[in-house]
PDB file of N, CA and C in Angstrom:
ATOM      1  N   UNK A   1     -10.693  -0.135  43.605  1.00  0.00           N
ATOM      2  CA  UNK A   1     -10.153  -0.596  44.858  1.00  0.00           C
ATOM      3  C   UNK A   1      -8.639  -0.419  44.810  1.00  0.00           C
ATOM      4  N   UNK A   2      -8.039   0.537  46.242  1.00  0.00           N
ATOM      5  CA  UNK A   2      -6.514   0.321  45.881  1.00  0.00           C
ATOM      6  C   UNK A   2      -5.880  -0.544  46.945  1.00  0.00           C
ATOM      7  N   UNK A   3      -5.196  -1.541  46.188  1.00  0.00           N
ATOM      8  CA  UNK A   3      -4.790  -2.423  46.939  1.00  0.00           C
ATOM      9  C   UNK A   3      -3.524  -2.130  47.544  1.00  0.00           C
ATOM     10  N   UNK A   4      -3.001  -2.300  49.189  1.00  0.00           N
ATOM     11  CA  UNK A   4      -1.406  -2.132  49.770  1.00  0.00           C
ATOM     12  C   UNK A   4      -1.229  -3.570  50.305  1.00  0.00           C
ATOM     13  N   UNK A   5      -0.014  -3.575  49.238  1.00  0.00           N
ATOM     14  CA  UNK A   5       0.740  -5.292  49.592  1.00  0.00           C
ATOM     15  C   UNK A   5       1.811  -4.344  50.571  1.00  0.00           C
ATOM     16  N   UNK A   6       2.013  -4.854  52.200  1.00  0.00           N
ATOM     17  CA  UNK A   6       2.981  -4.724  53.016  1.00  0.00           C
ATOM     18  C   UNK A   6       4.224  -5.385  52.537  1.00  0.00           C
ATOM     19  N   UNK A   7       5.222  -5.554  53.086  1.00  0.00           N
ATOM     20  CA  UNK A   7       6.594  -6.130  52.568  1.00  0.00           C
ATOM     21  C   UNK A   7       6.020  -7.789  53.927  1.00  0.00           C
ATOM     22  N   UNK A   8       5.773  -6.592  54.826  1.00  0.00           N
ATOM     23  CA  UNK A   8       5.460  -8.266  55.883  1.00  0.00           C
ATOM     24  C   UNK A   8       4.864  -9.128  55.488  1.00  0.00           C
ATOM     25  N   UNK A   9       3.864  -9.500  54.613  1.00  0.00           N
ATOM     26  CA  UNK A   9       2.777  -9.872  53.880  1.00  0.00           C
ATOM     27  C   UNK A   9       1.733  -9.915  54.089  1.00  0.00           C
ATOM     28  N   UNK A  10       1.335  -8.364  55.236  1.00  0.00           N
ATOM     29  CA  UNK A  10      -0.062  -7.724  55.264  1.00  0.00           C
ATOM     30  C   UNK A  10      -0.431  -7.098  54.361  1.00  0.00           C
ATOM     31  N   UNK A  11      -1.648  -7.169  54.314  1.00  0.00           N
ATOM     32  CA  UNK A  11      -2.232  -6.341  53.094  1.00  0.00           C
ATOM     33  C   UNK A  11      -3.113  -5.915  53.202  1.00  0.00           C
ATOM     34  N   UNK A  12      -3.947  -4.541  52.739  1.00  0.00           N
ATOM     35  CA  UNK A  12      -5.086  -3.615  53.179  1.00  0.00           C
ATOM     36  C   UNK A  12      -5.647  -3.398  51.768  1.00  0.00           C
ATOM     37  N   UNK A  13      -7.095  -3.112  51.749  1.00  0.00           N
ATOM     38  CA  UNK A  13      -7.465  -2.772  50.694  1.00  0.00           C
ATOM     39  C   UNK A  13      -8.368  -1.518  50.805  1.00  0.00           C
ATOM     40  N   UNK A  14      -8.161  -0.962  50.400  1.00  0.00           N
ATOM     41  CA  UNK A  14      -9.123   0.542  50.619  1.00  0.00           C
ATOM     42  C   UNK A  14     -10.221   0.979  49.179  1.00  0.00           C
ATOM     43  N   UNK A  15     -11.711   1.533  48.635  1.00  0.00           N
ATOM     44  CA  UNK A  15     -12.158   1.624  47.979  1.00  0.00           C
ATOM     45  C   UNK A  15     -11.210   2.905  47.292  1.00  0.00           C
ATOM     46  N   UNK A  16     -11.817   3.089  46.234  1.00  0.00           N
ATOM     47  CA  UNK A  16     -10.804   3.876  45.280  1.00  0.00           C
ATOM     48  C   UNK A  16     -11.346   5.682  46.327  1.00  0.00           C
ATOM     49  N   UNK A  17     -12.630   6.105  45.943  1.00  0.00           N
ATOM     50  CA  UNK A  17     -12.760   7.218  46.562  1.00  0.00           C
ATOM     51  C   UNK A  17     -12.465   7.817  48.064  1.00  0.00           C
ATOM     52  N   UNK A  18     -12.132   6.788  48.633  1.00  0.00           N
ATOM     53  CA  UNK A  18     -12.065   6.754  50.406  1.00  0.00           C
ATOM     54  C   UNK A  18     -10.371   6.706  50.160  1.00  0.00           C
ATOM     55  N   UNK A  19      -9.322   6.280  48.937  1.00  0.00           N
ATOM     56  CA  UNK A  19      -7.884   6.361  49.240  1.00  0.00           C
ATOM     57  C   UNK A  19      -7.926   7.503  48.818  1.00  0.00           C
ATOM     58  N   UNK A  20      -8.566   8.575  47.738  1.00  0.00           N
ATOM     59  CA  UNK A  20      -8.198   9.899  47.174  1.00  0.00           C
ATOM     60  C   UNK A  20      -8.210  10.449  47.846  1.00  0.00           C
ATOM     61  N   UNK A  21      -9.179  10.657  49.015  1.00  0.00           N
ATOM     62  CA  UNK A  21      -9.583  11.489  49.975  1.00  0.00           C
ATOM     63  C   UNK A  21      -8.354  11.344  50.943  1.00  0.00           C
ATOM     64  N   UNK A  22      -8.044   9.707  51.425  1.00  0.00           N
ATOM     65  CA  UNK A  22      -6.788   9.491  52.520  1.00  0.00           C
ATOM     66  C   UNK A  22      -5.708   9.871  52.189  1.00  0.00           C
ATOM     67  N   UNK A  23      -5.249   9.448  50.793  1.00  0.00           N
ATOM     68  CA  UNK A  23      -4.230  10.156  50.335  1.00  0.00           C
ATOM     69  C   UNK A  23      -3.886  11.687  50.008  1.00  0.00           C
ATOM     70  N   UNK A  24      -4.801  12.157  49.692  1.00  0.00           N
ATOM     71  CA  UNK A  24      -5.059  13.455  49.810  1.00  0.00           C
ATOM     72  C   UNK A  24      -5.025  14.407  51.078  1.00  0.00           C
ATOM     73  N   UNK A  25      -5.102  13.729  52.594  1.00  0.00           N
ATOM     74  CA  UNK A  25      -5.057  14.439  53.625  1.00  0.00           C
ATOM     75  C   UNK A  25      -3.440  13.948  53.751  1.00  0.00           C
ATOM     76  N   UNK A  26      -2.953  12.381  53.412  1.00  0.00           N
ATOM     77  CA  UNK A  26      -1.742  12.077  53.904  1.00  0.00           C
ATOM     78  C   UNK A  26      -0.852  12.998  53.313  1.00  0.00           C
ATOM     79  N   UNK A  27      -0.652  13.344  52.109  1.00  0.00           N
ATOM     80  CA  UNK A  27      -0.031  14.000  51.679  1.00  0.00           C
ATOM     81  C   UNK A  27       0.152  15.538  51.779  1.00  0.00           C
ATOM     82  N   UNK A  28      -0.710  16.195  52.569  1.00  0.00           N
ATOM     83  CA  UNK A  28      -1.064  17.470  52.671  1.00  0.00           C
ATOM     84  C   UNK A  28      -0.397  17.415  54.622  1.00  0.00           C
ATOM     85  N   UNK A  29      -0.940  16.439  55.266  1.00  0.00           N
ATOM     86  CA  UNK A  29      -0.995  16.382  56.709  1.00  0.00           C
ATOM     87  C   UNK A  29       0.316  15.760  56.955  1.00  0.00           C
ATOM     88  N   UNK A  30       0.753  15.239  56.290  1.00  0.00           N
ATOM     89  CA  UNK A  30       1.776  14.232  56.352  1.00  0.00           C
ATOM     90  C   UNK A  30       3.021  14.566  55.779  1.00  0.00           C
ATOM     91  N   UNK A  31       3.243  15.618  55.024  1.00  0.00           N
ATOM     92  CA  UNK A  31       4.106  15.954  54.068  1.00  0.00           C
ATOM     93  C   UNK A  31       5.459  15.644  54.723  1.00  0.00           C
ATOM     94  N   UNK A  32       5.768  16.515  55.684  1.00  0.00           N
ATOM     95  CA  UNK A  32       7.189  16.704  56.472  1.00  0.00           C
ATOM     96  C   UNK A  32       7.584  15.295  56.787  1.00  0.00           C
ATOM     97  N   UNK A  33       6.935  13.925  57.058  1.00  0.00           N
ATOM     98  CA  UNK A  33       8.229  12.953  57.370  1.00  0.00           C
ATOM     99  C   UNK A  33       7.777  11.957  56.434  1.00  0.00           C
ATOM    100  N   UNK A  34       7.342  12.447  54.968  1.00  0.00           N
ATOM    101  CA  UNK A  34       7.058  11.615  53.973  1.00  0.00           C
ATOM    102  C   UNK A  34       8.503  11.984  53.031  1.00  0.00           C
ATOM    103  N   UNK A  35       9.390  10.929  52.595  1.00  0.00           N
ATOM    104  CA  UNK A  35      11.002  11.414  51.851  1.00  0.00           C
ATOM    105  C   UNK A  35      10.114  12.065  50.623  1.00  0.00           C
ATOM    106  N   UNK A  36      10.946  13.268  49.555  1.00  0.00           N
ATOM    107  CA  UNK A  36      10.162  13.887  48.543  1.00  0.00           C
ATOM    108  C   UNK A  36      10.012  12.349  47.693  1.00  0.00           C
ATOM    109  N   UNK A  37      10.999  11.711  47.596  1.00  0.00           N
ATOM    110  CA  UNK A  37      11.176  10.760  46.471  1.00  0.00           C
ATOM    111  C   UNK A  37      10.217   9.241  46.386  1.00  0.00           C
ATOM    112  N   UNK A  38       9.224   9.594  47.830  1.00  0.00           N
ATOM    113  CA  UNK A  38       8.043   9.025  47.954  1.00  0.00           C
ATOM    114  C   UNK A  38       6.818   9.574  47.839  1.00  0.00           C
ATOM    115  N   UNK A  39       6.835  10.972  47.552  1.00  0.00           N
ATOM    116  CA  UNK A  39       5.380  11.772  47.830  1.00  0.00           C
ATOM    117  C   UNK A  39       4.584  11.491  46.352  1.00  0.00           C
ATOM    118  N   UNK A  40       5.115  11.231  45.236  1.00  0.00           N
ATOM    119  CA  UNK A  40       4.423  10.949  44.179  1.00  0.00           C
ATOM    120  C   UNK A  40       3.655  10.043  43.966  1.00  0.00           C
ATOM    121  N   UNK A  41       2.707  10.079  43.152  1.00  0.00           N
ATOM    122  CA  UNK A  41       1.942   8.368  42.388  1.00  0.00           C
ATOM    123  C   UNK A  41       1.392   8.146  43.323  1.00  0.00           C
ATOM    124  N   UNK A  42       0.993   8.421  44.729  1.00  0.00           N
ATOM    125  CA  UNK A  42       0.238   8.048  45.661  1.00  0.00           C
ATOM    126  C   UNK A  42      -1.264   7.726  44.845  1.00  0.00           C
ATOM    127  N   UNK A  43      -1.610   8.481  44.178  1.00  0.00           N
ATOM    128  CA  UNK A  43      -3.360   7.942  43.724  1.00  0.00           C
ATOM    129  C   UNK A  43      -3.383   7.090  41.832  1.00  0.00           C
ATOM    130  N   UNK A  44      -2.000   6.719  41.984  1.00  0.00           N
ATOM    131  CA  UNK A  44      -1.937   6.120  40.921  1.00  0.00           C
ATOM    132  C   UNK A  44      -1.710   4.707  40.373  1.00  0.00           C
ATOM    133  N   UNK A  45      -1.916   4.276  41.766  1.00  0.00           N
ATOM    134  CA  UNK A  45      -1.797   2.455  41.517  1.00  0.00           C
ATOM    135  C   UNK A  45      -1.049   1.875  40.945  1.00  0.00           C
ATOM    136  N   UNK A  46       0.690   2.240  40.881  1.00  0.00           N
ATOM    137  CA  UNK A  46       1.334   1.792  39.778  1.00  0.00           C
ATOM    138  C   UNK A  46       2.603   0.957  40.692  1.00  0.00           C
ATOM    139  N   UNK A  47       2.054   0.817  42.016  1.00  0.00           N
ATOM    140  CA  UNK A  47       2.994   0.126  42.560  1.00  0.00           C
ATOM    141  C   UNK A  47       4.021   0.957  43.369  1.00  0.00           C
ATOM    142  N   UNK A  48       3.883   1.742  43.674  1.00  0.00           N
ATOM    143  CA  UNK A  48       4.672   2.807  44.584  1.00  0.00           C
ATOM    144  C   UNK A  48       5.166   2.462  45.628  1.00  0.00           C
ATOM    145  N   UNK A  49       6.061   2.501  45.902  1.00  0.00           N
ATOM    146  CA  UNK A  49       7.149   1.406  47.480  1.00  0.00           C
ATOM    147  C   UNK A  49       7.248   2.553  48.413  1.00  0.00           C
ATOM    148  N   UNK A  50       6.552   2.611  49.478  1.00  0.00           N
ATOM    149  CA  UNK A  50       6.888   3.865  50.743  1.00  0.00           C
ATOM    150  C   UNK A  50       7.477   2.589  51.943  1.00  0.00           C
ATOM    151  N   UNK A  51       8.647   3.383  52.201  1.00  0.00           N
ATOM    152  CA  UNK A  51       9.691   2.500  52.918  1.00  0.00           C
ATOM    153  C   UNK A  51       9.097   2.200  54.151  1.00  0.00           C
ATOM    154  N   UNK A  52       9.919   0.982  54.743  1.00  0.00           N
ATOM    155  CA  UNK A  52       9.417   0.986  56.639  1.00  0.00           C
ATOM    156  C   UNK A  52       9.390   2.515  57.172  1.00  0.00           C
ATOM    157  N   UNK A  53      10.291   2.858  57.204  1.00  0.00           N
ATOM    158  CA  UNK A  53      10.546   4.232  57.836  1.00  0.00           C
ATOM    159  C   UNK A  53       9.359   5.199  57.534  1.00  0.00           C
ATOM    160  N   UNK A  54       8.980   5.349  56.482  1.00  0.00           N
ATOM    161  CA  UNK A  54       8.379   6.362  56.062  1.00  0.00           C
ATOM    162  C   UNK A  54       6.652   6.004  56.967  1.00  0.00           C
ATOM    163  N   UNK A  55       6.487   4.811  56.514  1.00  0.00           N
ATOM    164  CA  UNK A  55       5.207   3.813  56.995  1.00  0.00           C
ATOM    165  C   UNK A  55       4.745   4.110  58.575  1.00  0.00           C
ATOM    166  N   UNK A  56       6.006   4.059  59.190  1.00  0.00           N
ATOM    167  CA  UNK A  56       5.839   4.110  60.672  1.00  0.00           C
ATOM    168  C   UNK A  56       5.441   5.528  61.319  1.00  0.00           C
ATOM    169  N   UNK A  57       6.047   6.539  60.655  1.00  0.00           N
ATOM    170  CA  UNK A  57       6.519   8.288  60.104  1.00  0.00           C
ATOM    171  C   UNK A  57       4.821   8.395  60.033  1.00  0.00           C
ATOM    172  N   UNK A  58       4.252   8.051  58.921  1.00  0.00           N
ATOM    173  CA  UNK A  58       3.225   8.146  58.702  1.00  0.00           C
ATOM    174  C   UNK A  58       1.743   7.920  59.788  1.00  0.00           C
ATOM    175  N   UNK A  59       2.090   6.712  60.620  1.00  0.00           N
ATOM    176  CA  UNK A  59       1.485   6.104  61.201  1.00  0.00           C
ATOM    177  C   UNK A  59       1.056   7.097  62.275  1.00  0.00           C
ATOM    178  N   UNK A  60       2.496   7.702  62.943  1.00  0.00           N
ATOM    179  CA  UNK A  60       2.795   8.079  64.222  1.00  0.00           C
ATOM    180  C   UNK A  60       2.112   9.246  63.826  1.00  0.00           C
ATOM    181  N   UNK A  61       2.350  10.339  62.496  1.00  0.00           N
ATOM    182  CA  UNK A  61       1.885  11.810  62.356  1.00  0.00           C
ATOM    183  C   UNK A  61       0.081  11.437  62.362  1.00  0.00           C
ATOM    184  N   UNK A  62      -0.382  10.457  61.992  1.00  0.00           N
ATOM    185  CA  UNK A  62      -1.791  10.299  61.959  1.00  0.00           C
ATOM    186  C   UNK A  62      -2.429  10.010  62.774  1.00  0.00           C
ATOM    187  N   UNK A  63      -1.778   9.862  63.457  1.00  0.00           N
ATOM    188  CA  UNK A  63      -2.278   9.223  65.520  1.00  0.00           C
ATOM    189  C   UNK A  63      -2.223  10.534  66.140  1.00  0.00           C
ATOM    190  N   UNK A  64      -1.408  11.517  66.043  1.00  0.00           N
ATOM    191  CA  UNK A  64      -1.542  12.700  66.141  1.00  0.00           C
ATOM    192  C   UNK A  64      -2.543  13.878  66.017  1.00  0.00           C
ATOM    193  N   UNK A  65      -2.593  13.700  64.893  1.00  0.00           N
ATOM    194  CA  UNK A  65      -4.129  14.294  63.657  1.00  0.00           C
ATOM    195  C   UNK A  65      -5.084  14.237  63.984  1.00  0.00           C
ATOM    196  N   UNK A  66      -5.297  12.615  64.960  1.00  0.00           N
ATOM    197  CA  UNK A  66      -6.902  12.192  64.793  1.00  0.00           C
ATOM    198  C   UNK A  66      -6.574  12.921  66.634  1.00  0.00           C
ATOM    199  N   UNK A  67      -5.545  12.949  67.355  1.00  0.00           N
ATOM    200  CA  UNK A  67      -5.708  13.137  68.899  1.00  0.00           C
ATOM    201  C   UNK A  67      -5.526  14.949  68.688  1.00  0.00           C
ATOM    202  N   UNK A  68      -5.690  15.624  67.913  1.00  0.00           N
ATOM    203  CA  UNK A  68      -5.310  16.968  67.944  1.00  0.00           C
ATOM    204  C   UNK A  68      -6.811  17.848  67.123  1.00  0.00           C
ATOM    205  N   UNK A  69      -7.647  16.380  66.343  1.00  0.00           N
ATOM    206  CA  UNK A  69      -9.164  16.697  66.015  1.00  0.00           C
ATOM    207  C   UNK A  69      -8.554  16.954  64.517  1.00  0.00           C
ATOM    208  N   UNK A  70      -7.580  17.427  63.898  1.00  0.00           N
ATOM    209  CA  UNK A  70      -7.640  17.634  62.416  1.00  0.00           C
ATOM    210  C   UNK A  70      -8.358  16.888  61.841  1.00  0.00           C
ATOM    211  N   UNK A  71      -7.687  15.525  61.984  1.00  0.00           N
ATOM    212  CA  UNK A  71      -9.031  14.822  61.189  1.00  0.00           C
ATOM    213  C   UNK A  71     -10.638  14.875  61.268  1.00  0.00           C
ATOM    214  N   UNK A  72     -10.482  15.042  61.777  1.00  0.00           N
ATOM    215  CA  UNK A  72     -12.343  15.019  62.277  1.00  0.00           C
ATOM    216  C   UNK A  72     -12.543  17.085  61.670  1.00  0.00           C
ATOM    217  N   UNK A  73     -11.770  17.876  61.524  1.00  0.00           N
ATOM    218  CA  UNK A  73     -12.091  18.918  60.983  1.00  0.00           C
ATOM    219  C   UNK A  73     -11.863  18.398  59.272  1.00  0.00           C
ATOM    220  N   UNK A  74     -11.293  17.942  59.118  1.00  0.00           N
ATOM    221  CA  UNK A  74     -11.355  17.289  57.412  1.00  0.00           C
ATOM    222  C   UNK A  74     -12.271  17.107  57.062  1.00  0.00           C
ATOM    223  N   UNK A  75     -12.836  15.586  57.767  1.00  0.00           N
ATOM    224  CA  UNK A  75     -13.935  15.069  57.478  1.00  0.00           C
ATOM    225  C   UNK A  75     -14.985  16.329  57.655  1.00  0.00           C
ATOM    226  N   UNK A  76     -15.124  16.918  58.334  1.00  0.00           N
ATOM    227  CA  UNK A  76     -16.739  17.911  58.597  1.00  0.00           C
ATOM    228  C   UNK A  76     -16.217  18.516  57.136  1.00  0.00           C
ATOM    229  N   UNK A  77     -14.840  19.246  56.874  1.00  0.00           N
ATOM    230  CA  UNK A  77     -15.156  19.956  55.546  1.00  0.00           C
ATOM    231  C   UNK A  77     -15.554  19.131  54.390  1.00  0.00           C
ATOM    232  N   UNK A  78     -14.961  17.968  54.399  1.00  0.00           N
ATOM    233  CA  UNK A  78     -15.726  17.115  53.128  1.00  0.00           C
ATOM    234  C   UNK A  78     -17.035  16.758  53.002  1.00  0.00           C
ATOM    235  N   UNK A  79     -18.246  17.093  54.014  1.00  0.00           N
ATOM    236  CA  UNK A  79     -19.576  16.832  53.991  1.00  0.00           C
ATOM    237  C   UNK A  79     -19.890  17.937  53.729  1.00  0.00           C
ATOM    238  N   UNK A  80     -19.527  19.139  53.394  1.00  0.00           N
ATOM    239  CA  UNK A  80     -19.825  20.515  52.165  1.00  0.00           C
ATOM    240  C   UNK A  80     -20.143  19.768  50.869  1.00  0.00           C
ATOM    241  N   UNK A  81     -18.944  18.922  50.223  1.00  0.00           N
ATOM    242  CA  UNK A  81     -19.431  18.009  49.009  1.00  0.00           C
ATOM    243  C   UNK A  81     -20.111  16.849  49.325  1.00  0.00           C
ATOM    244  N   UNK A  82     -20.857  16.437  50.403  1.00  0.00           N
ATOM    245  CA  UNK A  82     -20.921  15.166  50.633  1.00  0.00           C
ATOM    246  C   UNK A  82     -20.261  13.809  50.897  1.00  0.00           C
ATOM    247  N   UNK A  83     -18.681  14.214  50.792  1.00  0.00           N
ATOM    248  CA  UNK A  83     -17.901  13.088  50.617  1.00  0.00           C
ATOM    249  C   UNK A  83     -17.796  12.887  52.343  1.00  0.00           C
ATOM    250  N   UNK A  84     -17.763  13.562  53.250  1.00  0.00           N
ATOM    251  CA  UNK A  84     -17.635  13.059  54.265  1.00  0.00           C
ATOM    252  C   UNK A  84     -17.773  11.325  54.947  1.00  0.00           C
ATOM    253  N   UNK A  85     -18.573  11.126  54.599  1.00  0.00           N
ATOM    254  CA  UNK A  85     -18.815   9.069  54.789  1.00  0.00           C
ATOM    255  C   UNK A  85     -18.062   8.683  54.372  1.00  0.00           C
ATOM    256  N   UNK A  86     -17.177   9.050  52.961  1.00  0.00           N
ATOM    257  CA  UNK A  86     -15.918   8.014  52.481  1.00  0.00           C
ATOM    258  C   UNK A  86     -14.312   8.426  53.322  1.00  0.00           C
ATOM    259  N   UNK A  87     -14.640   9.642  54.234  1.00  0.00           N
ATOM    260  CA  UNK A  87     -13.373   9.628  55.581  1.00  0.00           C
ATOM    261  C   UNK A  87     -13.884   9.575  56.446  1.00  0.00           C
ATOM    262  N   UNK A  88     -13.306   8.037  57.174  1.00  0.00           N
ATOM    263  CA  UNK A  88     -13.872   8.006  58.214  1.00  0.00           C
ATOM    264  C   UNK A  88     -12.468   7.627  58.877  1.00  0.00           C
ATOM    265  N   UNK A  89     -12.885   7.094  60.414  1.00  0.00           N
ATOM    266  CA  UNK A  89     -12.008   7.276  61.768  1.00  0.00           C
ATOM    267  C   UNK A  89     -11.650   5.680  61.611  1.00  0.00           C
ATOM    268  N   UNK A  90     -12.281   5.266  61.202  1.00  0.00           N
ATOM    269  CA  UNK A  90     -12.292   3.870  61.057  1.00  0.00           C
ATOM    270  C   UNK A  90     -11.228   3.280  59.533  1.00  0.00           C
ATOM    271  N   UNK A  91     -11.461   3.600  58.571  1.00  0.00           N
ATOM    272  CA  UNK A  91     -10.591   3.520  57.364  1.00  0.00           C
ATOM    273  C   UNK A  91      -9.348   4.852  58.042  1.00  0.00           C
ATOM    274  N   UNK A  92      -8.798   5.349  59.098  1.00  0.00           N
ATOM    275  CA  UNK A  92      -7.649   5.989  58.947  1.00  0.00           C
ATOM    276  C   UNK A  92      -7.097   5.345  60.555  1.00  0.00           C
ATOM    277  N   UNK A  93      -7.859   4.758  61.126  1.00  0.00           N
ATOM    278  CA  UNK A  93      -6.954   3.682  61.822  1.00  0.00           C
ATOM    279  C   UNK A  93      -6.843   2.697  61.667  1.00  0.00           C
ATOM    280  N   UNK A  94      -7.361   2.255  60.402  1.00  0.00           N
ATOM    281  CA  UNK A  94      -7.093   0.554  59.938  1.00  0.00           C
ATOM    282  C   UNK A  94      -5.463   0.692  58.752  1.00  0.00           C
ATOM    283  N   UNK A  95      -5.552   2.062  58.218  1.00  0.00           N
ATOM    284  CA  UNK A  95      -4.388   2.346  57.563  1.00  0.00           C
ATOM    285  C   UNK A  95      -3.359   3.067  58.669  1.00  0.00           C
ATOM    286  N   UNK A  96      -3.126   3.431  59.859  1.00  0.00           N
ATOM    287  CA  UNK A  96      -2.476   3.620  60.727  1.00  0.00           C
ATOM    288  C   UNK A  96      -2.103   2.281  61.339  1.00  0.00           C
ATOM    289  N   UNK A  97      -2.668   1.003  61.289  1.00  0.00           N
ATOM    290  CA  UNK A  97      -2.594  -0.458  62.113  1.00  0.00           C
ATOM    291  C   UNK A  97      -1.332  -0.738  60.813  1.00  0.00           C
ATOM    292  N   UNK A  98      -1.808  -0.726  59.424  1.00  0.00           N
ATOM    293  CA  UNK A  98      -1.710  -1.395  58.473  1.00  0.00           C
ATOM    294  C   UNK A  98       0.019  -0.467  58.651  1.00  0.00           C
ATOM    295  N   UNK A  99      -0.254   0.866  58.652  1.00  0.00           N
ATOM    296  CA  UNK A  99       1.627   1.410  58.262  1.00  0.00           C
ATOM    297  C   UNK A  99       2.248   0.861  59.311  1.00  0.00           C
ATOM    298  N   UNK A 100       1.837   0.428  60.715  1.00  0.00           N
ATOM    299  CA  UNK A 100       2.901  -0.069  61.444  1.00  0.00           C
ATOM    300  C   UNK A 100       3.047  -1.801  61.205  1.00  0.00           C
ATOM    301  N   UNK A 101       2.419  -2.305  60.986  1.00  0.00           N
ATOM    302  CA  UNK A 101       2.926  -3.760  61.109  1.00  0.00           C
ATOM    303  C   UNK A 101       3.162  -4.001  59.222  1.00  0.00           C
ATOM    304  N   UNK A 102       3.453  -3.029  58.358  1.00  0.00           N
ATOM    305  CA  UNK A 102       3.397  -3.828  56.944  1.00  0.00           C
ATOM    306  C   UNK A 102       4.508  -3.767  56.704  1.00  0.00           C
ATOM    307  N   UNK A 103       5.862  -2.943  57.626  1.00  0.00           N
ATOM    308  CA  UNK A 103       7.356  -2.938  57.338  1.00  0.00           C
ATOM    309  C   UNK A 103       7.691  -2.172  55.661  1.00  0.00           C
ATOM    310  N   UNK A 104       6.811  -0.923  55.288  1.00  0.00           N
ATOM    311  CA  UNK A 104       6.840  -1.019  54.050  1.00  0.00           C
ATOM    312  C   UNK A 104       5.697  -1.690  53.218  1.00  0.00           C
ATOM    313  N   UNK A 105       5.398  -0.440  51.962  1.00  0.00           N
ATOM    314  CA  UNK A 105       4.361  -1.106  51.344  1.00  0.00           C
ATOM    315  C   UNK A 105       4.357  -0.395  49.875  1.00  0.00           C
ATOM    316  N   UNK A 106       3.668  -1.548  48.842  1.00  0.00           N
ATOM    317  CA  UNK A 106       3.507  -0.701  47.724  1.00  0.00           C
ATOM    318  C   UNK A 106       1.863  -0.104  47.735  1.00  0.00           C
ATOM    319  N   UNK A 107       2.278   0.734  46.333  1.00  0.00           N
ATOM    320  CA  UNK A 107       0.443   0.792  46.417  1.00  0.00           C
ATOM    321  C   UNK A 107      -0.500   0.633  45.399  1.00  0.00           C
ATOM    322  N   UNK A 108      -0.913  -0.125  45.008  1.00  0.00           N
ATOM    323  CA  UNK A 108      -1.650  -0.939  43.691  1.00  0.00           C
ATOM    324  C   UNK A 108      -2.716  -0.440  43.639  1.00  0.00           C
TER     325      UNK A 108
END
């Protein structure tokens, strides 16, 4: 389970295989308004601080994604391996709710 403590003192918890996959599109889909000096350790639970700015950055490019269908072309390619069920529309707007109101977050 990877846990995101917000700075606000929201907090989200996501299963471990459903963040590899999220993190894995965030970082690929998301790259350009993620700072470089945040793009690391994302799947490494060691406490990683992605700023307000970046959070909101994030939020806004993924609201995008899901209104432009990328996401939903992700997900169909991940049901080639079966993983499709662990990305869903639902775990990437509960982490789109979570980057705007957490002011900043680590990632455990």
């Amino acid at each position: 389970m990877t846990v995101f403590f917000g700075v606000s003192g929201k907090d989200l918890c996501i299963k471990d295989l459903a963040w590899r996959l999220l993190s894995e599109f965030i970082l690929d889909k998301c790259a350009s308004v993620i700072r470089d000096d945040e793009k690391q350790d994302w799947q490494e639970n060691c406490g990683k601080m992605i700023s307000a700015e970046t959070a909101k950055a994030i939020a806004d490019q993924l609201e995008r994604l899901i209104q432009q269908g990328v996401a939903e072309i992700f997900r169909i390619e991940l049901e080639f391996g079966n993983l499709g069920q662990h990305f869903t529309e639902e775990t990437l707007r509960k982490f789109i709710h979570f980057c705007r109101v957490s002011n900043g977050f680590d990632i455990w």
